[in-house]
Protein backbone atom coordinates (compact mmCIF):
# COMPACT_ATOMS: atom_id res chain seq x y z
CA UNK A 1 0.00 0.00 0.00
CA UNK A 2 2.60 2.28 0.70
CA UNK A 3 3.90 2.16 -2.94
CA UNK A 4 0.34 3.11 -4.52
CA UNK A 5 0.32 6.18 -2.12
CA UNK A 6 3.78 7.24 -2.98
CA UNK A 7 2.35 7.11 -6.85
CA UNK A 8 -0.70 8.69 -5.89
CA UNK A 9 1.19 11.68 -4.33
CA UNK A 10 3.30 11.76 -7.48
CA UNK A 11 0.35 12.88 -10.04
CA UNK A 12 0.50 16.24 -11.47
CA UNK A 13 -2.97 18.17 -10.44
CA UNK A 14 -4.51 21.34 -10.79
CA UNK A 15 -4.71 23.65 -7.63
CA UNK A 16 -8.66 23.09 -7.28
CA UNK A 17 -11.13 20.57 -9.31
CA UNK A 18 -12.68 21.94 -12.40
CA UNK A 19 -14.74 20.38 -15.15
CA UNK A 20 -16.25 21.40 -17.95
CA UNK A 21 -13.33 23.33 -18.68
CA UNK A 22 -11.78 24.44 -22.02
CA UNK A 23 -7.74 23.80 -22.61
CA UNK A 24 -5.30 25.12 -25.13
CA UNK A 25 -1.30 24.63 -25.58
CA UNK A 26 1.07 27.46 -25.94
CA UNK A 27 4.69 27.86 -26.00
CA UNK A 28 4.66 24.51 -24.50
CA UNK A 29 2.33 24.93 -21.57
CA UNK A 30 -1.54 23.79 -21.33
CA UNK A 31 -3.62 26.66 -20.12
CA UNK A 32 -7.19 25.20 -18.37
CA UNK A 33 -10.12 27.81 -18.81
CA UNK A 34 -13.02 28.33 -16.70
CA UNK A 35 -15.54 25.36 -16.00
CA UNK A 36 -17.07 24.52 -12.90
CA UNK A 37 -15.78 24.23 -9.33
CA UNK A 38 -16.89 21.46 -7.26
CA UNK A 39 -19.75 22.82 -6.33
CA UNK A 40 -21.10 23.22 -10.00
CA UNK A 41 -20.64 26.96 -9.90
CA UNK A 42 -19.05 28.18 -13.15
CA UNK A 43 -15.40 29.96 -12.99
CA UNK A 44 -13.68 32.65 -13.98
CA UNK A 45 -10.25 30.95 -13.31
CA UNK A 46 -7.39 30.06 -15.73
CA UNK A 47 -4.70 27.19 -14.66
CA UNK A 48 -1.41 26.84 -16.20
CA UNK A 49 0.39 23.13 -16.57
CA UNK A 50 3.49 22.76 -17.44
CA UNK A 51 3.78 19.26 -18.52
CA UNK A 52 8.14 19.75 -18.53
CA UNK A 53 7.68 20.33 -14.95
CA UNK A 54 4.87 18.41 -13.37
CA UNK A 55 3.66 21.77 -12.23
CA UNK A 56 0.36 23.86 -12.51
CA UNK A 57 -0.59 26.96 -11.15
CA UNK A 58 -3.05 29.78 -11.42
CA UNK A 59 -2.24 32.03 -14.28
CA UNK A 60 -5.22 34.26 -14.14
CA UNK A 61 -8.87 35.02 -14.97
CA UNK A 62 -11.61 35.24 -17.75
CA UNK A 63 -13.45 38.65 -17.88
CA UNK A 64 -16.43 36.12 -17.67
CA UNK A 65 -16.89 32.82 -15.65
CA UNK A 66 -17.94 29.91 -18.45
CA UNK A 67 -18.23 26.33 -18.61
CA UNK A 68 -18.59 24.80 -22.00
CA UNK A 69 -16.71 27.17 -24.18
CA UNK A 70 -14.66 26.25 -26.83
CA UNK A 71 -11.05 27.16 -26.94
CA UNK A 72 -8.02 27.89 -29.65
CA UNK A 73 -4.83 29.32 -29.88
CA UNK A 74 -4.76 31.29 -33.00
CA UNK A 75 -1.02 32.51 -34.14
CA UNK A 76 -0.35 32.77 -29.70
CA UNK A 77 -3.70 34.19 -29.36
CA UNK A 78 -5.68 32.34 -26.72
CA UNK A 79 -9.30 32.60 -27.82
CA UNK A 80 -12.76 31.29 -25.71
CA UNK A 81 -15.78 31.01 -27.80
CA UNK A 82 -18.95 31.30 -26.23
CA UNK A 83 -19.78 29.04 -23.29
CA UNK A 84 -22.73 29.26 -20.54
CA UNK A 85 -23.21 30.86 -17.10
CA UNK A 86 -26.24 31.77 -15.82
CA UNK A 87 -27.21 31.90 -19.74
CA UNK A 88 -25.44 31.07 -22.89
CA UNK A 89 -22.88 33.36 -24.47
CA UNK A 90 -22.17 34.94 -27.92
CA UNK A 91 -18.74 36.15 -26.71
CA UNK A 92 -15.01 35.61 -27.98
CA UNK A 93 -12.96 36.35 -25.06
CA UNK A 94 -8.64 36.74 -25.24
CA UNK A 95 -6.51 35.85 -22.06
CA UNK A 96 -3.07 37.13 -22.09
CA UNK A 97 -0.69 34.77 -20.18
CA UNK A 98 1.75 37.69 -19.93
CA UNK A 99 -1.06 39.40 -17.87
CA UNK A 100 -3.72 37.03 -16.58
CA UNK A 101 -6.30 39.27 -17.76
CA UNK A 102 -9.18 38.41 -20.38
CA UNK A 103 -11.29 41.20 -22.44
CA UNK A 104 -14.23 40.38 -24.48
CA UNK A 105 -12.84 40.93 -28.17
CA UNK A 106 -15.94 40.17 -30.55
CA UNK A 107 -19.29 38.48 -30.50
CA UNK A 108 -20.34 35.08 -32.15
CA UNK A 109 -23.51 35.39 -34.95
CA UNK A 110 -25.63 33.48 -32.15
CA UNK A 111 -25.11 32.32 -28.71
CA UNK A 112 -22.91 29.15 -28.54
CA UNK A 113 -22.22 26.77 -25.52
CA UNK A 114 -20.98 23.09 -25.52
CA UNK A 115 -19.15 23.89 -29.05
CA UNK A 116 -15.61 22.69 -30.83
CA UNK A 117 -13.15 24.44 -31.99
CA UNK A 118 -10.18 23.59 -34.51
CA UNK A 119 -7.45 25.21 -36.01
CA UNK A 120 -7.05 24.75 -39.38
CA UNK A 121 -4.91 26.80 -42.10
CA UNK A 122 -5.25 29.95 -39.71
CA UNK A 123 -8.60 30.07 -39.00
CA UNK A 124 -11.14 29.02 -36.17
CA UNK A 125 -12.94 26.24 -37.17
CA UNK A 126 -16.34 26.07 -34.15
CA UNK A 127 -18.52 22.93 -34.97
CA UNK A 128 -21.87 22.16 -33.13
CA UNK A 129 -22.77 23.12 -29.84
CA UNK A 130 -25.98 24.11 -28.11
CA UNK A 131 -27.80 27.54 -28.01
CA UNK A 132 -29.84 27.02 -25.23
CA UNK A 133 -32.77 25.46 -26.59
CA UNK A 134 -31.33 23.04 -28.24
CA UNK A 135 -28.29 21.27 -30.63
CA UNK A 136 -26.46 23.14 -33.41
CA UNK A 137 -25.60 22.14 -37.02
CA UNK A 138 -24.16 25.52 -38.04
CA UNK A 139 -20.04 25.34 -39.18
CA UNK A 140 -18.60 28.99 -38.23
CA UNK A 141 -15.43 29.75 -39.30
């Protein structure tokens, strides 16, 4: 027993719970992006792992709490689409790592939670989702 708690203790972990989160790579780091806490409440927080390390840490905030978002890094830009709070959201939010500050920087065409996101040949790809009512087929690029 002693050995499976020595390899428990060893696992790499956030510094709270969160799911429903969003997570993106840059310069060779994962940043985690809002989701809910353990008590379902949705978050404003941003981790930071560093898979090199073993080490994460917080790195900073969204200018809104969501859960459900989607998330890309565009050319080093760290983008959240949409996502849900106490409603859905039509919102494209930036974090700066440099910072740890987010700003709203655009609006979707609709309200978009529960959505994918890809990169492909420089541009956001978001697939799916749900607007609040219901499931999406829309493709937004």
């Amino acid at each position: 027993m002693a050995c499976a708690a020595a390899a428990a203790a060893a696992v790499p972990a956030l510094p709270a719970p969160v799911y429903r989160t969003v997570a993106v790579a840059d310069a060779g780091v994962i940043y985690v992006l809002g989701g809910h806490d353990v008590a379902g409440a949705t978050v404003s927080g941003v981790e930071v792992f560093d898979p090199a390390t073993d080490m994460a840490r917080r790195a900073g905030t969204l200018a809104l709490p969501t859960h459900g978002a989607a998330a890309a890094n565009l050319g080093g830009r760290i983008l959240v689409f949409g996502g849900a709070s106490a409603s859905v959201y039509s919102v494209v939010q930036q974090f700066f790592p440099a910072t740890g500050r987010s700003r709203v920087i655009g609006r979707m065409p609709t309200v978009r939670a529960d959505v994918t996101a890809a990169v492909v040949g420089g541009r956001v790809i978001l697939v799916g989702g749900f607007d609040g009512v219901g499931p999406q087929s829309p493709v937004w690029e």
